[in-house]
Each structure stands twice: as C-alpha cells, then as structure tokens.
N, C-alpha and C. Protein backbone atom coordinates (compact mmCIF):
# COMPACT_ATOMS: atom_id res chain seq x y z
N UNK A 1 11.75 -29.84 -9.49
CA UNK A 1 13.07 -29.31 -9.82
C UNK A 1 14.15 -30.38 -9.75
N UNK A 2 13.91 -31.12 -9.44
CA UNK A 2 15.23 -32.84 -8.89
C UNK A 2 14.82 -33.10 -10.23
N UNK A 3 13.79 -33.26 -10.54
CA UNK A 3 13.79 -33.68 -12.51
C UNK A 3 14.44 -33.06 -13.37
N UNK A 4 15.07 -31.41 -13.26
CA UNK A 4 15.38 -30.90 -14.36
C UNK A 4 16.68 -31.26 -13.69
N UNK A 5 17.05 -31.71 -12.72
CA UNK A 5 18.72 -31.46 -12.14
C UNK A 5 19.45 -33.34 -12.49
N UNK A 6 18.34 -34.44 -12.11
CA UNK A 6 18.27 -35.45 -12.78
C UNK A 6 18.47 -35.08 -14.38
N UNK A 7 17.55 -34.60 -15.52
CA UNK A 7 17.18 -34.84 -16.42
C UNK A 7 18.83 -34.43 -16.96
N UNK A 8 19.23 -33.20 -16.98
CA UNK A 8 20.34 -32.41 -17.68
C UNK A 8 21.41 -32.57 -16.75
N UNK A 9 21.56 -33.35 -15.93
CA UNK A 9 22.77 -33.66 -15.00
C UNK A 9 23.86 -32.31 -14.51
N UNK A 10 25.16 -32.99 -14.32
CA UNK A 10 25.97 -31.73 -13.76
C UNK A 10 26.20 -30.43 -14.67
N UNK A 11 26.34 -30.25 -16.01
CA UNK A 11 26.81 -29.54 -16.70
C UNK A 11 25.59 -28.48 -16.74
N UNK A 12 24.79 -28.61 -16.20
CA UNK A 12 23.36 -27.93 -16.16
C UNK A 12 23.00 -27.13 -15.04
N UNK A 13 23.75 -28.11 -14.46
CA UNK A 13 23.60 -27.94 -12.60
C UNK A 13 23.37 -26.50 -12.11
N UNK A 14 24.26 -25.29 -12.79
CA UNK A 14 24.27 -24.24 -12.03
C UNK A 14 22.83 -23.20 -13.01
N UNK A 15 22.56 -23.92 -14.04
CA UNK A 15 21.45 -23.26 -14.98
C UNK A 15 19.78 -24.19 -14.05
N UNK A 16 20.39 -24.96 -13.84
CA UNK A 16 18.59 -25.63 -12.92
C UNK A 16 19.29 -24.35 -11.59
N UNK A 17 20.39 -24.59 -10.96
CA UNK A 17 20.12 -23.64 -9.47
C UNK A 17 19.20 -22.13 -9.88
N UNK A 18 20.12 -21.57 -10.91
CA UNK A 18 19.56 -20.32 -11.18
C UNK A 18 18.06 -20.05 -11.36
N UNK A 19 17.78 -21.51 -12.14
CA UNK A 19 15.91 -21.38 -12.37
C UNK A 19 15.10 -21.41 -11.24
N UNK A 20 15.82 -22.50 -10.50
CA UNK A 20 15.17 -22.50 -9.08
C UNK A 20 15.00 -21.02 -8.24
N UNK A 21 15.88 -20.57 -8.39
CA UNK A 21 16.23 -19.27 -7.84
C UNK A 21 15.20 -18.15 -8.19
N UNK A 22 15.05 -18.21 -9.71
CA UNK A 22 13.82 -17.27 -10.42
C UNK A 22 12.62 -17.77 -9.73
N UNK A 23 12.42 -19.41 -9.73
CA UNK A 23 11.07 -19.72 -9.16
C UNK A 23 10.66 -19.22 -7.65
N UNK A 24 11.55 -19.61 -7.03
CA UNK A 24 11.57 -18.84 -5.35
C UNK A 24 11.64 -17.68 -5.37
N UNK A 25 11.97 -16.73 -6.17
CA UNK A 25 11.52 -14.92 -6.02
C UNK A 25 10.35 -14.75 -7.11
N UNK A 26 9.79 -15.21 -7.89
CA UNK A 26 8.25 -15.55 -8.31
C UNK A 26 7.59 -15.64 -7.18
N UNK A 27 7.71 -16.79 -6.72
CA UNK A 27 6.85 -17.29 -5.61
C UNK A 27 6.75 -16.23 -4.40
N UNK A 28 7.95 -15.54 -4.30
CA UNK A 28 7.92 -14.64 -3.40
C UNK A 28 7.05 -13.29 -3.54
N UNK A 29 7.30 -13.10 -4.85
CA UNK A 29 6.45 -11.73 -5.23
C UNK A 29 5.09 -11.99 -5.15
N UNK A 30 5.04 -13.48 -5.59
CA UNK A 30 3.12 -13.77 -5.82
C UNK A 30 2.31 -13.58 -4.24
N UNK A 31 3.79 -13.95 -3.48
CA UNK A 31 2.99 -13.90 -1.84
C UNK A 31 2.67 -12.63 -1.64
N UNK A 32 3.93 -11.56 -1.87
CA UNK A 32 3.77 -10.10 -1.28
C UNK A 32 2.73 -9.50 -2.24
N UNK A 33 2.74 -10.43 -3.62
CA UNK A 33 1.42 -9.70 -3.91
C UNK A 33 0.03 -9.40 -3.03
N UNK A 34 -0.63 -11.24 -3.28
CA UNK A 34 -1.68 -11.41 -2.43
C UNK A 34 -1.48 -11.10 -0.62
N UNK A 35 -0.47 -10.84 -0.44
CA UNK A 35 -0.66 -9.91 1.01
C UNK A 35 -1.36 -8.48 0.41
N UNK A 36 -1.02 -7.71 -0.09
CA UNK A 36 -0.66 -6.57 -0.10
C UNK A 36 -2.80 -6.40 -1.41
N UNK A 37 -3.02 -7.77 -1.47
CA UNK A 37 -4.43 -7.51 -2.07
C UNK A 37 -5.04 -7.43 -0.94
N UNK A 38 -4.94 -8.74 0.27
CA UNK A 38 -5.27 -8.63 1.61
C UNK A 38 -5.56 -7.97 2.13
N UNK A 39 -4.50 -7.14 2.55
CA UNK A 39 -4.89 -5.91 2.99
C UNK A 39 -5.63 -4.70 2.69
N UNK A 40 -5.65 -4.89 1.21
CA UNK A 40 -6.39 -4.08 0.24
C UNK A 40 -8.11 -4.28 0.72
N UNK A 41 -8.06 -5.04 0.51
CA UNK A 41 -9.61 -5.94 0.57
C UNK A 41 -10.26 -5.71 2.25
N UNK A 42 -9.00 -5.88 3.11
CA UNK A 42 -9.52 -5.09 4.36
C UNK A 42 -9.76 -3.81 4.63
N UNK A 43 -8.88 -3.25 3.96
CA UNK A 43 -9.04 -1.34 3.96
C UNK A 43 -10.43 -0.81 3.51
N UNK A 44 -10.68 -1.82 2.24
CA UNK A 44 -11.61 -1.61 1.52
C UNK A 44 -13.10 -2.31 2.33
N UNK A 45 -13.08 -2.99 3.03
CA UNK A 45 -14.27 -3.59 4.01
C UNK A 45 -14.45 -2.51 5.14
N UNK A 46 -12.98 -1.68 5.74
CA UNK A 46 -13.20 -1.18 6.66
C UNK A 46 -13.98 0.12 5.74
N UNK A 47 -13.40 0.66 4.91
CA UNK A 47 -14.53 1.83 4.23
C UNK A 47 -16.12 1.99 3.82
N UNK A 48 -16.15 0.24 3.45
CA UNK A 48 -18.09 0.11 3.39
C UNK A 48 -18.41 0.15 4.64
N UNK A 49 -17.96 -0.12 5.55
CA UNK A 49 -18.79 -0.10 6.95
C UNK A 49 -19.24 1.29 6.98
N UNK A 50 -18.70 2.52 6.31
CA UNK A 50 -19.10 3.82 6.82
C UNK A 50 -19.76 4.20 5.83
C-alpha cells in the first residue's frame, strides 16, 4: 500500500486511505469468516463422535 501512496502521491492520498480501509474490513470478514468455519468444523466433529 506505500506503493500506491508513493505511486499517485498526495492528490490520491485520501483514495489509497479509503482502499486501504476496504482492504482491512476484507481482511476482517475473511477472518470472521474462517472463525465461524472453525467452529463449524468443530460442531461438526463433535456430532460424528455420536
């Protein structure tokens, strides 16, 4: 991200923050995704046991 803020300098500046911004709540959802498979995958281990 210092590359796109380098590349397109100040006049850009608040269009790289914003992208950054999309990328960090991406990243965020991808986590609460794979939690939320996690747990899936345990629920689902605890049910073959029976």
């Amino acid at each position: 991200m210092a590359l796109l803020l380098g590349l397109y300098g100040k006049p850009m500046a608040g269009n790289s923050i914003s992208l950054l911004n999309i990328a960090e709540s991406r990243e965020k959802t991808r986590r609460g995704n794979q939690e939320k498979e996690n747990s899936l995958g345990v629920e689902v281990g605890k049910m073959r046991k029976f």
